[in-house]
N, C-alpha and C. Protein backbone atom coordinates (compact mmCIF):
# COMPACT_ATOMS: atom_id res chain seq x y z
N UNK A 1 22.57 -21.94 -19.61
CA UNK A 1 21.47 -21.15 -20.12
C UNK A 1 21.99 -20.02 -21.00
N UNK A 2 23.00 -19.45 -20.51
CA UNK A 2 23.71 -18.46 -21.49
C UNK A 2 24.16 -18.75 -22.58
N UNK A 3 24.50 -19.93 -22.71
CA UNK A 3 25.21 -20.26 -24.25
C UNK A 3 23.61 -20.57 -25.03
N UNK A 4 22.44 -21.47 -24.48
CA UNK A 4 21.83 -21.37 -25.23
C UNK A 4 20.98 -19.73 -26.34
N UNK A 5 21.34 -18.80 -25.27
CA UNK A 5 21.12 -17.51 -25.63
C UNK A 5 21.79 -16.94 -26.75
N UNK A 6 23.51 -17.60 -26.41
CA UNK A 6 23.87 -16.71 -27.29
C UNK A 6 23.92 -17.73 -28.79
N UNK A 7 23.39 -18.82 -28.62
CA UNK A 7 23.59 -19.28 -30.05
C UNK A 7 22.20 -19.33 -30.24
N UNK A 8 21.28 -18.80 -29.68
CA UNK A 8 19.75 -18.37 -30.09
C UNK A 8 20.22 -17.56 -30.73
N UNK A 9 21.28 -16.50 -30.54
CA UNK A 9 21.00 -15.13 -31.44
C UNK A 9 22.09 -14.93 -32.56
N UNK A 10 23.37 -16.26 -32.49
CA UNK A 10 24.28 -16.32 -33.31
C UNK A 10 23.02 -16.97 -34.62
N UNK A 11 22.47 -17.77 -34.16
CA UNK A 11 21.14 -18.41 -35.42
C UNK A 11 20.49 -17.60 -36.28
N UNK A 12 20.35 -16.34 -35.13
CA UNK A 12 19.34 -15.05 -35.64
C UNK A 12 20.12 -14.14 -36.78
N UNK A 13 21.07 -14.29 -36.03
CA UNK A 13 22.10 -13.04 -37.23
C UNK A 13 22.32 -13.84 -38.14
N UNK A 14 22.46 -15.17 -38.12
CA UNK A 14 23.14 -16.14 -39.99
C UNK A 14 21.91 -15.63 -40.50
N UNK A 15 20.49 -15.72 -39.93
CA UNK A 15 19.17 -15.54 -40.76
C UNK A 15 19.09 -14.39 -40.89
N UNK A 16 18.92 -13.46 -40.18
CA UNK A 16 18.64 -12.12 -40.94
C UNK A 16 19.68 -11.59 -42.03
N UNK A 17 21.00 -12.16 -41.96
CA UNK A 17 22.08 -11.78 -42.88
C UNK A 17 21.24 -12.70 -44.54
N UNK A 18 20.68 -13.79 -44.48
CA UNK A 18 20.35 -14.39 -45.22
C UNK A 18 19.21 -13.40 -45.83
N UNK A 19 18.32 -12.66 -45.03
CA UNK A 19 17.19 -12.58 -45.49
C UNK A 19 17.43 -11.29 -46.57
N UNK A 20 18.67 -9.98 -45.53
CA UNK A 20 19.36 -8.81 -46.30
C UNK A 20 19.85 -9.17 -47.44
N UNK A 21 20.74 -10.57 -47.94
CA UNK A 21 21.54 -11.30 -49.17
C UNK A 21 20.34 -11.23 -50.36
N UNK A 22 19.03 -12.16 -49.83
CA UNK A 22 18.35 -12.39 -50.55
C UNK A 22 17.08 -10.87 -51.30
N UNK A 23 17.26 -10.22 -49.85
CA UNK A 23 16.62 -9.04 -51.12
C UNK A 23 17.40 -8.16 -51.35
N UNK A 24 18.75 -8.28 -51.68
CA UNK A 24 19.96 -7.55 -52.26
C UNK A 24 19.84 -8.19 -53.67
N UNK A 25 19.47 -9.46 -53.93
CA UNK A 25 19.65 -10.29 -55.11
C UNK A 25 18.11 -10.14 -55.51
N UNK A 26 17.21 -9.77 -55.07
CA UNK A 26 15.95 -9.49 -55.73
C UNK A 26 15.68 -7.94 -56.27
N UNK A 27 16.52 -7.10 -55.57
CA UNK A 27 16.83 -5.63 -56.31
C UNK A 27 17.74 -5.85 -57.27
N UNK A 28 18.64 -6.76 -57.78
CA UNK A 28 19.60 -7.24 -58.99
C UNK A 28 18.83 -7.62 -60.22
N UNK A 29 17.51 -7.82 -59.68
CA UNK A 29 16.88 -8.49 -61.06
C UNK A 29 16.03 -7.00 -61.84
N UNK A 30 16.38 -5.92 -61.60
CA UNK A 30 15.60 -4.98 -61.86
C UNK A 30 16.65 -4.58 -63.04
N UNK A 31 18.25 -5.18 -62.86
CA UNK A 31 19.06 -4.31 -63.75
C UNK A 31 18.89 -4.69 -65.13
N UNK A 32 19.81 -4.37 -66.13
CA UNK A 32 19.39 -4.62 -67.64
C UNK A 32 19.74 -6.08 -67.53
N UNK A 33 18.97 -6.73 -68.86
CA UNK A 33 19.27 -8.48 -69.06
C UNK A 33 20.74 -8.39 -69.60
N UNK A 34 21.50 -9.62 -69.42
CA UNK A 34 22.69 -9.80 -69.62
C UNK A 34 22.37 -10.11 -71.72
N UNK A 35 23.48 -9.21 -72.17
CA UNK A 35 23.32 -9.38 -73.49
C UNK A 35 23.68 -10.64 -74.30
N UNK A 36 23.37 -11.08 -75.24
CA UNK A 36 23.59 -12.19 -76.12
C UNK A 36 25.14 -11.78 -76.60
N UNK A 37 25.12 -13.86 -76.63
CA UNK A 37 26.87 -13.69 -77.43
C UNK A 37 27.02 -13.34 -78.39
N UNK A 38 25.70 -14.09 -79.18
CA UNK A 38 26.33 -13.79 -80.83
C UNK A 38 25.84 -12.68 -81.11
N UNK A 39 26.48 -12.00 -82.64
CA UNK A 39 26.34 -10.73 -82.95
C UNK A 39 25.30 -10.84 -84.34
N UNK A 40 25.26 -12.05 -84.63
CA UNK A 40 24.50 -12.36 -86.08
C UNK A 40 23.51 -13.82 -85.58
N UNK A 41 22.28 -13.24 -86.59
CA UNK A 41 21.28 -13.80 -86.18
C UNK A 41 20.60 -14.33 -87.83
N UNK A 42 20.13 -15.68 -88.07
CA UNK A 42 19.35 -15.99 -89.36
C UNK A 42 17.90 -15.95 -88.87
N UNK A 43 17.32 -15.93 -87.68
CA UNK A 43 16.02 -16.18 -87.62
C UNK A 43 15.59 -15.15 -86.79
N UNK A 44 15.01 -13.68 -87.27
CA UNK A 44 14.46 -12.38 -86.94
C UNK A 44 13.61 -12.69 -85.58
N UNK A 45 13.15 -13.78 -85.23
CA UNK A 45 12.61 -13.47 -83.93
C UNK A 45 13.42 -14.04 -82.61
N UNK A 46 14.51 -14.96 -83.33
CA UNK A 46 16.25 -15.08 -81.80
C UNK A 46 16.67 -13.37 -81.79
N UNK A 47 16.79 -12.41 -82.89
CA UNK A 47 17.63 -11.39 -82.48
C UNK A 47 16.54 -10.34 -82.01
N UNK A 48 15.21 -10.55 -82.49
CA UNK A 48 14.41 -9.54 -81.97
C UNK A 48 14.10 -10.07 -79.83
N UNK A 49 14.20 -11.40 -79.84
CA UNK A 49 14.24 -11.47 -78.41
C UNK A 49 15.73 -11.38 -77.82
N UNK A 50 17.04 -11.22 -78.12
CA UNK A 50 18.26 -10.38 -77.88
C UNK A 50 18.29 -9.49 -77.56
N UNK A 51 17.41 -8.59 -78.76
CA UNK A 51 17.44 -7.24 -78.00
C UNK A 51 16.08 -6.73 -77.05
N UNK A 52 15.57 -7.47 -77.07
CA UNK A 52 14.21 -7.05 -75.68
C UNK A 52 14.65 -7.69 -74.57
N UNK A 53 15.37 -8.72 -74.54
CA UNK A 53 14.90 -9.51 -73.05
C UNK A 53 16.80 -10.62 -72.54
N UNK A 54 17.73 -10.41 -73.94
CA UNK A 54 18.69 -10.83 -74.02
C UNK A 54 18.33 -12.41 -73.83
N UNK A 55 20.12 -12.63 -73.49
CA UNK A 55 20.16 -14.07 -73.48
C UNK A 55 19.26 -15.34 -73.20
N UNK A 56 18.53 -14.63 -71.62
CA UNK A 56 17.41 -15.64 -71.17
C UNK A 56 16.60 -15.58 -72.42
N UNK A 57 15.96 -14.36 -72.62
CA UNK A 57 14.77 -14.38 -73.72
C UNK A 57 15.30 -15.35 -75.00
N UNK A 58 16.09 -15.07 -75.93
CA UNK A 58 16.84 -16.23 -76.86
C UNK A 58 16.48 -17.29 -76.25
N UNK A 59 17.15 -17.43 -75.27
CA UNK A 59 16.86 -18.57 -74.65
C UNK A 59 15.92 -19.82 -75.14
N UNK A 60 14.78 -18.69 -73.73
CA UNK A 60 13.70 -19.41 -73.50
C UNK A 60 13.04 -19.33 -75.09
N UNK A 61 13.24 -18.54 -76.14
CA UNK A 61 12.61 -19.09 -77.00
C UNK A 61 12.51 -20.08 -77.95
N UNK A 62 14.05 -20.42 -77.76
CA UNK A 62 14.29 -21.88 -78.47
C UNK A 62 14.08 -22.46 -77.75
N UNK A 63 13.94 -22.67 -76.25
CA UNK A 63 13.58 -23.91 -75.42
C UNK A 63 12.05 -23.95 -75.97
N UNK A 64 11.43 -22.86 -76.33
CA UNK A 64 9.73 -23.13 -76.25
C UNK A 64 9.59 -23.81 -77.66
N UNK A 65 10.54 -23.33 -78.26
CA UNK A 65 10.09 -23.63 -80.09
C UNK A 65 10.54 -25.52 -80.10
N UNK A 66 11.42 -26.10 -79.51
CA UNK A 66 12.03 -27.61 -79.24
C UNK A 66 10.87 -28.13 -78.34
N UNK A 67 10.59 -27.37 -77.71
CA UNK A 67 9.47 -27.92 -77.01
C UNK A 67 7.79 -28.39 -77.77
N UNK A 68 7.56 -27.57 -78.57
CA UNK A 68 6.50 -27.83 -79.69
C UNK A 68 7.22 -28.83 -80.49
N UNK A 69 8.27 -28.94 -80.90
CA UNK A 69 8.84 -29.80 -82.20
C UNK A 69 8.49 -30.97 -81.19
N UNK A 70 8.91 -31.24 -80.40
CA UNK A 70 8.95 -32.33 -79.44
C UNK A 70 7.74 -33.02 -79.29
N UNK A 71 6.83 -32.21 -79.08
CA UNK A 71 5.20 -32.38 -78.51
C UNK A 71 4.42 -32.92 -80.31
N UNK A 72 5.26 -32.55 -81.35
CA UNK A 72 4.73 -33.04 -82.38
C UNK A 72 5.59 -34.43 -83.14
N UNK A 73 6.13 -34.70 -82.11
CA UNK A 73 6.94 -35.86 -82.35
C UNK A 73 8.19 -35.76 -82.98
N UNK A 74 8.68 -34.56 -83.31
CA UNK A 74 9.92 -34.09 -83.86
C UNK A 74 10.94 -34.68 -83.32
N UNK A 75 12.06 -35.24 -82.93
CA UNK A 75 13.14 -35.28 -81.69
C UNK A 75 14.40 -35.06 -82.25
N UNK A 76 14.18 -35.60 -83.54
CA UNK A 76 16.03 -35.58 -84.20
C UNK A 76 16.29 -33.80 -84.50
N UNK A 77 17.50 -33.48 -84.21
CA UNK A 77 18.12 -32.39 -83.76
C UNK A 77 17.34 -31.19 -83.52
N UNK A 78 16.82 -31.74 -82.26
CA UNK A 78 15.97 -30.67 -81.18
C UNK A 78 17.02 -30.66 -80.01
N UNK A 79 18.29 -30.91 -80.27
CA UNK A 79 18.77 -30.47 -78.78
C UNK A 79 19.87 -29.49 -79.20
N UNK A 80 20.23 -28.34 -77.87
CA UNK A 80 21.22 -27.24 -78.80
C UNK A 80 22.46 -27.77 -79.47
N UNK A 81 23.02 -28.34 -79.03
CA UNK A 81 24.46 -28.86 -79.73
C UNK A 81 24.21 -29.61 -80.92
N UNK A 82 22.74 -29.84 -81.70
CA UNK A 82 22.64 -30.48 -82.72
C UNK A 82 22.45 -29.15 -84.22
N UNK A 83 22.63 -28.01 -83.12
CA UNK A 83 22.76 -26.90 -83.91
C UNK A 83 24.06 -25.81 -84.02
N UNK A 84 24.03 -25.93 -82.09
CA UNK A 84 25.12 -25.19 -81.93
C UNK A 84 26.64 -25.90 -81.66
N UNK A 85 28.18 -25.30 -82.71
CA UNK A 85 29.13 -25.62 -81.68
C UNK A 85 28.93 -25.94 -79.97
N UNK A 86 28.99 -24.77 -79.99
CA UNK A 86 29.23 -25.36 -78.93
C UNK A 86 27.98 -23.99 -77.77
N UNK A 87 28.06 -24.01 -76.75
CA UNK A 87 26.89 -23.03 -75.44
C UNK A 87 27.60 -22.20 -75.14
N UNK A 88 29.15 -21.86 -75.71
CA UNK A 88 29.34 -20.26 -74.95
C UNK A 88 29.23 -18.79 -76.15
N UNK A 89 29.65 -19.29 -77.75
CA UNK A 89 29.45 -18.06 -78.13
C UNK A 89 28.15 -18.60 -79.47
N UNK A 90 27.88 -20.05 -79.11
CA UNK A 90 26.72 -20.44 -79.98
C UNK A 90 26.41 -20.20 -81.46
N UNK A 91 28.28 -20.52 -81.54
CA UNK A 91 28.29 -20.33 -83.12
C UNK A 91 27.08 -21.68 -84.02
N UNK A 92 26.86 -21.59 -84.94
CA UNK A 92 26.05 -22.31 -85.94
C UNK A 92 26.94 -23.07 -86.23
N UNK A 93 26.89 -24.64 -86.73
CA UNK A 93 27.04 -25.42 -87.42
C UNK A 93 26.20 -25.93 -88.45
N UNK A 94 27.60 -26.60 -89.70
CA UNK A 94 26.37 -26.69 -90.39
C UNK A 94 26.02 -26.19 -91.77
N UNK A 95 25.50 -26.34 -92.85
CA UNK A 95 24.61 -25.15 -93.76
C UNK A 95 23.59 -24.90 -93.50
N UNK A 96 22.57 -25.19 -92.99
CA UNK A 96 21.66 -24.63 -92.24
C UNK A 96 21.24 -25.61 -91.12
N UNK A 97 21.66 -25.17 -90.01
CA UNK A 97 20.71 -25.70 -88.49
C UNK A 97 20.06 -25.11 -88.36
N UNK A 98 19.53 -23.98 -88.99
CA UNK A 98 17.93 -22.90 -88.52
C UNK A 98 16.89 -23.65 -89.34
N UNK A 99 17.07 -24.49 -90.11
CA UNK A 99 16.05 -24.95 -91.26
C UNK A 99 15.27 -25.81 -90.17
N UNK A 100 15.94 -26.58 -89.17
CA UNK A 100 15.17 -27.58 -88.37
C UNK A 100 14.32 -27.14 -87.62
N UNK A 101 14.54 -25.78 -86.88
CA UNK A 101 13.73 -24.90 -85.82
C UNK A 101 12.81 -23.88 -86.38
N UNK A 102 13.51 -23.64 -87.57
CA UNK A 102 12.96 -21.92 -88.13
C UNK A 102 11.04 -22.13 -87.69
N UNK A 103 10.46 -23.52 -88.41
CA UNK A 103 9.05 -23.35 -88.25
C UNK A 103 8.32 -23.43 -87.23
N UNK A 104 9.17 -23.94 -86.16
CA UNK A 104 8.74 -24.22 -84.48
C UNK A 104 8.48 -22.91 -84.08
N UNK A 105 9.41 -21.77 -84.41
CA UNK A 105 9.55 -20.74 -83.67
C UNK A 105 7.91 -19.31 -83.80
């Protein structure tokens, strides 16, 4: 009966340690957005969402703008690497890969 006790309460402490983790990581989301890689921008509304909302915001706004190209039957180079080198400093390839997105956005 005692061991079931004490691993009733060894259960209790993994969970409440879980529950302290998790709103330690929900006070993290209050800090500033993590900034964008690149430093140069051709299409005024990727660097105007850089500097409001950073990387996610960029982000999510080319995911939304591929997402309309898509929905209008667009598909050929709607995916990032058909624009970007490469996903860590998201250099451009190319003479213009913004020409394909610029009107989605």
């Amino acid at each position: 009966m005692t061991h079931k006790i004490a691993l009733a309460a060894a259960f209790s402490a993994i969970f409440a340690a879980g529950l302290l983790a998790s709103s330690a990581n929900a006070a993290d989301e209050g800090e500033a957005p993590k900034p964008c890689v690149a430093k140069t921008f051709k299409i005024a509304k990727v660097k105007a969402a850089c500097e409001s909302g950073g990387s996610k915001a960029a982000k999510d706004l080319m995911k939304k703008a591929t997402k309309k190209a898509k929905a209008a039957g667009v598909t050929e180079g709607m995916k990032c690497k058909d624009c970007h080198e490469d996903l860590k400093n998201y250099k451009l390839k190319g003479d213009d890969p913004v020409g394909k997105i610029k009107k989605w956005l």
